[in-house]
Protein backbone atom coordinates (compact mmCIF):
# COMPACT_ATOMS: atom_id res chain seq x y z
CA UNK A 1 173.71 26.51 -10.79
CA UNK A 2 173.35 28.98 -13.29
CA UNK A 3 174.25 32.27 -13.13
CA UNK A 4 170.83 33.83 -13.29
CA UNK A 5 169.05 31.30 -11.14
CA UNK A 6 167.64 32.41 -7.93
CA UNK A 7 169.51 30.62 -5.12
CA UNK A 8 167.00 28.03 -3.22
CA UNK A 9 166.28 28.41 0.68
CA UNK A 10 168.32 25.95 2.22
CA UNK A 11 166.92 23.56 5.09
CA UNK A 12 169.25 21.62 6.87
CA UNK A 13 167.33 18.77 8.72
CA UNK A 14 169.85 16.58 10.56
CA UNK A 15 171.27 19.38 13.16
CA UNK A 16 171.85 18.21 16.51
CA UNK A 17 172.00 19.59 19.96
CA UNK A 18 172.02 18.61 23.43
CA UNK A 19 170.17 19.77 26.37
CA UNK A 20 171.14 19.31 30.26
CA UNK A 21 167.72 17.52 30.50
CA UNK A 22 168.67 14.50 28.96
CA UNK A 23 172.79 15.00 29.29
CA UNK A 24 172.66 15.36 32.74
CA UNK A 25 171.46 11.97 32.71
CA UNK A 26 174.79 10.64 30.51
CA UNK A 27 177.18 13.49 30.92
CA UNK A 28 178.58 16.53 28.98
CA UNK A 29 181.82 14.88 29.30
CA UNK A 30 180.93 11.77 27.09
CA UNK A 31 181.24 14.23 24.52
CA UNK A 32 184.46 15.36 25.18
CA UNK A 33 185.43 18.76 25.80
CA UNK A 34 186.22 21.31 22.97
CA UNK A 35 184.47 22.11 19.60
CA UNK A 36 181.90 19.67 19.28
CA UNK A 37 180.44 19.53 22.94
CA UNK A 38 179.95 23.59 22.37
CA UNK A 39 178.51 23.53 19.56
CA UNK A 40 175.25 20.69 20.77
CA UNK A 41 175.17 22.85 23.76
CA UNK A 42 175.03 26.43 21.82
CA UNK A 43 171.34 27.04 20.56
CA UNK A 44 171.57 30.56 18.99
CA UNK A 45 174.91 31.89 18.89
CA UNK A 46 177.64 30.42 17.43
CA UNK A 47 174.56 27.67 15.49
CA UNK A 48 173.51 30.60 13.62
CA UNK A 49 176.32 32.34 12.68
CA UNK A 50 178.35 29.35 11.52
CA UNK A 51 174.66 29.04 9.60
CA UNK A 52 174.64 32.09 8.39
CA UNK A 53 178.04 32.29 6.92
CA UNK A 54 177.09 28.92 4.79
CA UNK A 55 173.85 30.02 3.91
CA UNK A 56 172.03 27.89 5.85
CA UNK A 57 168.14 29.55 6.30
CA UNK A 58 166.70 27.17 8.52
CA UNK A 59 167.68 24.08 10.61
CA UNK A 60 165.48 21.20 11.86
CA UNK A 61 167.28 20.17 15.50
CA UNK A 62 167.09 17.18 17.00
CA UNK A 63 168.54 15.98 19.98
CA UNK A 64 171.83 13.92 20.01
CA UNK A 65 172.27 10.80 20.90
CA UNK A 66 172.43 8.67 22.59
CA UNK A 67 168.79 9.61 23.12
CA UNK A 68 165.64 8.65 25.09
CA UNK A 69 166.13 5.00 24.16
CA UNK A 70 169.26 4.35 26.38
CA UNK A 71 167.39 6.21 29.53
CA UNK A 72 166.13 4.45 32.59
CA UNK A 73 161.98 3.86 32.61
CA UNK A 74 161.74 6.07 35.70
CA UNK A 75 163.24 8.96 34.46
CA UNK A 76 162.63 8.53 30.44
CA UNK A 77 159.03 10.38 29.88
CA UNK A 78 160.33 13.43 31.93
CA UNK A 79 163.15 13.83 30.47
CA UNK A 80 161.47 13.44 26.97
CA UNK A 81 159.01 16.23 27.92
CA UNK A 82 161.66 18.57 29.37
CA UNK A 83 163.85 18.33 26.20
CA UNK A 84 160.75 18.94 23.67
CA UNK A 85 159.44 21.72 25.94
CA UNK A 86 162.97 23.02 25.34
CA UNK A 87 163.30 22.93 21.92
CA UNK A 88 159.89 24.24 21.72
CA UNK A 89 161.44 27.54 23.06
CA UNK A 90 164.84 27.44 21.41
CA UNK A 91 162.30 27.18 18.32
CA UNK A 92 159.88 29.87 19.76
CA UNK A 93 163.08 32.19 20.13
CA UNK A 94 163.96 32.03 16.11
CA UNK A 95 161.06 30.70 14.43
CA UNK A 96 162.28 31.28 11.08
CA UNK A 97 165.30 29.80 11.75
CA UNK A 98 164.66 26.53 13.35
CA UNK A 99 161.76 23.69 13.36
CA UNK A 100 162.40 20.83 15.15
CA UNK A 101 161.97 16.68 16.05
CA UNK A 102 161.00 15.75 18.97
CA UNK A 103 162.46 13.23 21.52
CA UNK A 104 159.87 10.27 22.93
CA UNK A 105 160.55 7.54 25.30
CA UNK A 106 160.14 5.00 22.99
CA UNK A 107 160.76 2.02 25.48
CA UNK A 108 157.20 3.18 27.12
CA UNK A 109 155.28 2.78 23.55
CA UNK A 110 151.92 4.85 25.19
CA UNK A 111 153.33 6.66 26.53
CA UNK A 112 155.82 7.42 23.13
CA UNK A 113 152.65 7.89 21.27
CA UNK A 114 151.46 10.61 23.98
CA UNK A 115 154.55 12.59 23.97
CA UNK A 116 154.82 12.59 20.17
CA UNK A 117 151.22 13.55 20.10
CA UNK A 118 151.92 16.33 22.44
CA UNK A 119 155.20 17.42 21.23
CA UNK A 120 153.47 17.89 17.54
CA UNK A 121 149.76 19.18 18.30
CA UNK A 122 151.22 21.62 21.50
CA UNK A 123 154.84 22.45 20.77
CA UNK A 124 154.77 22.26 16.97
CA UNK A 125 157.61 19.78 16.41
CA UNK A 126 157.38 18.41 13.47
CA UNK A 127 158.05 14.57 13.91
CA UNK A 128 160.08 12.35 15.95
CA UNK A 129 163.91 10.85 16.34
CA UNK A 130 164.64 7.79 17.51
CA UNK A 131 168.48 6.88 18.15
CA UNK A 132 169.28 3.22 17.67
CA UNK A 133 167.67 -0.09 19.62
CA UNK A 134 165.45 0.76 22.19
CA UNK A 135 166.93 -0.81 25.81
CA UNK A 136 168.39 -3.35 22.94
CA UNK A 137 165.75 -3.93 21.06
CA UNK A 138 164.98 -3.18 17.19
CA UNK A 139 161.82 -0.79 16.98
CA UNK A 140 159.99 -3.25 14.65
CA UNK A 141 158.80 -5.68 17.56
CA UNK A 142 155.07 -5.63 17.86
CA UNK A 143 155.43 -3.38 21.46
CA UNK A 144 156.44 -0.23 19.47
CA UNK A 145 153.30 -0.15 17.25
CA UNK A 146 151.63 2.33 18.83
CA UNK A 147 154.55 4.95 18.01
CA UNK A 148 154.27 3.80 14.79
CA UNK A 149 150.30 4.17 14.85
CA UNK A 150 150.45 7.69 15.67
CA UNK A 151 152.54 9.26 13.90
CA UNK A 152 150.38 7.56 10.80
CA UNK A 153 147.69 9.43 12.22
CA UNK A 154 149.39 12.61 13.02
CA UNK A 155 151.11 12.55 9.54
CA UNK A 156 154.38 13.42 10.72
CA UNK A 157 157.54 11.11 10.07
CA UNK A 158 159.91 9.47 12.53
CA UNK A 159 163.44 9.45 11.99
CA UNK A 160 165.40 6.42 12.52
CA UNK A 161 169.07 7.71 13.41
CA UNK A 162 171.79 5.55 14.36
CA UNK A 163 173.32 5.39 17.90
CA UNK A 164 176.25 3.24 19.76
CA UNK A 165 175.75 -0.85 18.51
CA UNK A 166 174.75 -3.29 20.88
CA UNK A 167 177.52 -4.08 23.26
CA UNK A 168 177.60 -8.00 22.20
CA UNK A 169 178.06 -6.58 18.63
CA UNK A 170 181.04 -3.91 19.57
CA UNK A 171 182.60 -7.01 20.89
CA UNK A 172 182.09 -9.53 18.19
CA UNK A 173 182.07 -7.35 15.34
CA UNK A 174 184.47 -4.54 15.62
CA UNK A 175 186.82 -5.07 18.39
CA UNK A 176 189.33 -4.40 18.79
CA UNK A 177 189.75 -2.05 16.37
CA UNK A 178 187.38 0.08 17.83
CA UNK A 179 190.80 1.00 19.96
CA UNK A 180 192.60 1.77 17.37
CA UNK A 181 190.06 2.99 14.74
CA UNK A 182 186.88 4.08 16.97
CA UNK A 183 184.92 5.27 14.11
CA UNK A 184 184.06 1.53 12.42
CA UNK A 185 181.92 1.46 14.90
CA UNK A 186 180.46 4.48 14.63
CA UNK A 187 180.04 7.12 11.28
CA UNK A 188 182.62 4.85 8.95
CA UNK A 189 180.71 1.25 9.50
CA UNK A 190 178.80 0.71 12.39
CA UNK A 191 176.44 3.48 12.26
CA UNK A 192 174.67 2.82 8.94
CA UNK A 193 174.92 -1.28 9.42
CA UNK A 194 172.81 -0.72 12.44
CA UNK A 195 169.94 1.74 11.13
CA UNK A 196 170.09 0.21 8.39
CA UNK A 197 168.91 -3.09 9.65
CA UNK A 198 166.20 -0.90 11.76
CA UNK A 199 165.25 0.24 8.33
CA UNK A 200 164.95 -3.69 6.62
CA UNK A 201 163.44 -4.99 9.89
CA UNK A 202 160.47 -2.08 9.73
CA UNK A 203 159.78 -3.51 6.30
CA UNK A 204 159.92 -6.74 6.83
CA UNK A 205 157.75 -6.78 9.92
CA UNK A 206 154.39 -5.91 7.96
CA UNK A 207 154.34 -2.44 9.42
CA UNK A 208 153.58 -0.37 6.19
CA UNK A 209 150.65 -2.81 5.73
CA UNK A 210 148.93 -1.70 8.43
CA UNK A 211 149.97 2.23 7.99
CA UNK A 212 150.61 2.41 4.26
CA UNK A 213 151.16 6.30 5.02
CA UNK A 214 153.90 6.62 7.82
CA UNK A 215 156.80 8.60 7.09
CA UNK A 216 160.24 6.95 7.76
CA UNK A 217 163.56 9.41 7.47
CA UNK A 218 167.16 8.07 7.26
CA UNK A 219 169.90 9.82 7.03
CA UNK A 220 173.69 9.64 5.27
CA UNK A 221 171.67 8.83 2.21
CA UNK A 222 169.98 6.16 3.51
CA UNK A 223 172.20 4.05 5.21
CA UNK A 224 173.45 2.48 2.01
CA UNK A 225 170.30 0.98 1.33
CA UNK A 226 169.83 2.74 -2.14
CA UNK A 227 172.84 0.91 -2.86
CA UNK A 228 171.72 -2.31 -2.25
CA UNK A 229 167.77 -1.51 -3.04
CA UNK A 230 167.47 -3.79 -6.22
CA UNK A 231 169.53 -6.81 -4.86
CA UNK A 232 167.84 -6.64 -1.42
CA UNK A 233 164.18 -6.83 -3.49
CA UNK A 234 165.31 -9.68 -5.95
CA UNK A 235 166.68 -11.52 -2.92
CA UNK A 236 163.62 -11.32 -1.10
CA UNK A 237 161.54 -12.44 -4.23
CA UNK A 238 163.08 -15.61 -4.07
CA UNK A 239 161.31 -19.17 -3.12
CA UNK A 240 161.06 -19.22 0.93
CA UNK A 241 160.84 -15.58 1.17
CA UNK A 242 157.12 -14.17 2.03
CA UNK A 243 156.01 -11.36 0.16
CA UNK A 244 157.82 -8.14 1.01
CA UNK A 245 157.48 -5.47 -2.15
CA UNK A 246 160.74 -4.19 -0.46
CA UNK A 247 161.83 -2.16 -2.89
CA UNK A 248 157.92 -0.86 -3.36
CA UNK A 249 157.39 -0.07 0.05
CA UNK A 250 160.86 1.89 0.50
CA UNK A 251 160.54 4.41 -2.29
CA UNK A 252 156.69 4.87 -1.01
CA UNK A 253 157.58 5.10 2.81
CA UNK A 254 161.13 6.54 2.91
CA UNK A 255 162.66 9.86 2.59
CA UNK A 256 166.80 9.89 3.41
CA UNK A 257 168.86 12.92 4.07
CA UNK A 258 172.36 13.96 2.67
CA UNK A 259 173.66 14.46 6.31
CA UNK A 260 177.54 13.89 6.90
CA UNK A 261 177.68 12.58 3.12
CA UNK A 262 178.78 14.77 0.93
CA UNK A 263 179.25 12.36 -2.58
CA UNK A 264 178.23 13.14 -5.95
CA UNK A 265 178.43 9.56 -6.44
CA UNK A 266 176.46 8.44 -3.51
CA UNK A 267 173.91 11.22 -4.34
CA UNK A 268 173.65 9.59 -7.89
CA UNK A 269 172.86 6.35 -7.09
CA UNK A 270 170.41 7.76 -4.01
CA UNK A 271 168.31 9.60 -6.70
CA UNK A 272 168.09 7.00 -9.53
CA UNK A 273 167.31 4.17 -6.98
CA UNK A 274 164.22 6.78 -5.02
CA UNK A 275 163.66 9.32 -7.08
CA UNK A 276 165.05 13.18 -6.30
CA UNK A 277 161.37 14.13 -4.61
CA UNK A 278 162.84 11.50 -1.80
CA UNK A 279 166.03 13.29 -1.32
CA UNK A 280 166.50 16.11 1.88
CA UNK A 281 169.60 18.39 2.48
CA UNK A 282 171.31 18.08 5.96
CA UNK A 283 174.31 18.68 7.26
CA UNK A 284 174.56 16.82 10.18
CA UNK A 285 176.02 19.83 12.11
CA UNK A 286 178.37 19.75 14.19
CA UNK A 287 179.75 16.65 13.13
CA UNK A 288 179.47 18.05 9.66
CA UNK A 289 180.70 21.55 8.41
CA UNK A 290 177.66 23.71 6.94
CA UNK A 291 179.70 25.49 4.21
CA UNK A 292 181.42 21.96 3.30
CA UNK A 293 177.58 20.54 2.65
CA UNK A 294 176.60 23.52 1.48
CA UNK A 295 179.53 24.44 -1.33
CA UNK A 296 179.15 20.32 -2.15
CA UNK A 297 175.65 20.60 -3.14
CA UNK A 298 175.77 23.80 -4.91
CA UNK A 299 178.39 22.00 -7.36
CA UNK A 300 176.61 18.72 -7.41
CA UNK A 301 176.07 17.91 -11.20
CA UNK A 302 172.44 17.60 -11.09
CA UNK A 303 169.74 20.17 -12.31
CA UNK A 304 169.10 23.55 -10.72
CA UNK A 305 165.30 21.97 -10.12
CA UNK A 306 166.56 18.55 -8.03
CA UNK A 307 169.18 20.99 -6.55
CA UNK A 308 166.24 23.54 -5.56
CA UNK A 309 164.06 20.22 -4.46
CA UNK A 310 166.63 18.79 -2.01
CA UNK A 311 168.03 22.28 -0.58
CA UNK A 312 164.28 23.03 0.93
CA UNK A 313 161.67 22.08 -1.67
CA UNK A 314 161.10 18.42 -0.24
CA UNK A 315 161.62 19.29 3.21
CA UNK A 316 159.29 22.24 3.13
CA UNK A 317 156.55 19.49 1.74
CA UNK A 318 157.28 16.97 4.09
CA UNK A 319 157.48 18.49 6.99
CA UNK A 320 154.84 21.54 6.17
CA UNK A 321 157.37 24.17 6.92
């Protein structure tokens, strides 16, 4: 950035938490004791000054997984309700420091739509999360269309973010070196195979026909999708294939983050294959360091405009913030 450029308001939109509404229901210990469990369960201490010493002006929190879509039907909507009526107030508390998405029991798809509806009109969240296959499904199925449906209507996008594989596919895929190298299941491999696919599947299933306008996030720059963007359309435009406009519909339906992927090169590719007006800072925090994504962007070799458009402008027009 040049040295007489006005430094952009950073927004940080991949920032997770957890609340004893929903992890309660799977345990504080799954996370492990230490650094990372008290930093999802700290909402405005040590979260703002670790943002404020990056320069981080405003985060958009979402719950961590593994969310809603691993909890039992009996307990899911309440839980759903008491972590967006929480977040509503960490939100209420700092309101120029936090926005947030909300949490829906997406294996009840009314009652999804409700809760969404609720959490966005009522508590002023500004979207939805979803956290990997929903009691082992792939959202795409016809049952989840109503989510789908309203958040057309209310504008707002849902954010597909990746969670724990299928058990079947732990076993056949990555064991065992999930022993020995836990994360190809998770952040290194797993993690962006699987939203990924919830990403090609949501195409694929004629869902943007019907709501030409819904909003789809992804983060770690898109789950390597801009990567593979122009082979993924020319292999669907082949004989057999039905028509898909893949690579159409994804640069009209899709925004991606820059949480936990901190790449010039990756950012490169992400912005010639979408566009920068598709591209939103996050962090990814606290799996991410804020200063690390913060310094990284700040020396990204790309104009002081994209950098200005990424760092907030995007996410303050997406999101109306």
């Amino acid at each position: 950035m040049s040295a007489d450029a006005q430094a952009p308001k950073v927004i940080a939109i991949e920032e997770h938490f957890m609340h004893p509404a929903l992890a309660d229901h799977f345990g504080k210990a799954a996370h492990g004791p230490g650094p990372i469990s008290d930093r999802l369960f700290d909402y405005t201490d040590l979260r703002l000054r670790e943002m404020d010493a990056a320069g981080v002006d405003m985060a958009v929190l979402s719950h961590q997984s593994p969310g809603s879509q691993r909890l039992a039907d009996d307990i899911a909507v309440t839980a759903c309700r008491a972590v967006n009526d929480a977040l509503a107030g960490i939100i209420a508390a700092a309101p120029d420091r936090f926005a947030g998405f909300a949490m829906i029991p997406t294996e009840q798809p009314q009652a999804a739509a409700d809760e969404l509806a609720r959490a966005v009109e009522e508590l002023g969240l500004k979207g939805a999360m979803i956290h990997g296959l929903s009691h082992g499904n792939f959202v795409d199925l016809e049952a989840y269309r109503p989510i789908f449906a309203r958040a057309a209507a209310l504008d707002v996008p849902v954010y597909i973010h990746p969670a724990l594989p299928d058990r079947e596919v732990m076993a056949r895929y990555y064991a065992p070196y999930t022993d020995s190298h836990p994360m190809i299941a998770r952040a290194a491999w797993g993690f962006g195979v699987e939203a990924g696919t919830q990403a090609v599947r949501l195409i694929l299933s004629g869902l943007f026909d019907d709501h030409p306008d819904l909003k789809i996030l992804l983060g770690h720059l898109g789950e390597a999708i801009p990567f593979w963007l122009d082979r993924i359309d020319a292999s669907f435009a082949r004989p057999g294939n039905a028509p898909s406009d893949f690579a159409e519909v994804f640069r009209r339906n899709f925004w991606v983050t820059t949480s936990g992927f901190f790449s010039d090169r990756a950012l490169s590719c992400t912005i010639d294959a979408m566009g920068v007006d598709r591209v939103l800072f996050a962090v990814d925090w606290p799996y991410a360091d804020n200063a690390e994504a913060v310094d990284w962007l700040n020396a990204a070799p790309i104009p002081d405009g994209d950098r200005a458009a990424i760092f907030s402008g995007n996410a303050t027009a997406l999101l109306r913030l």
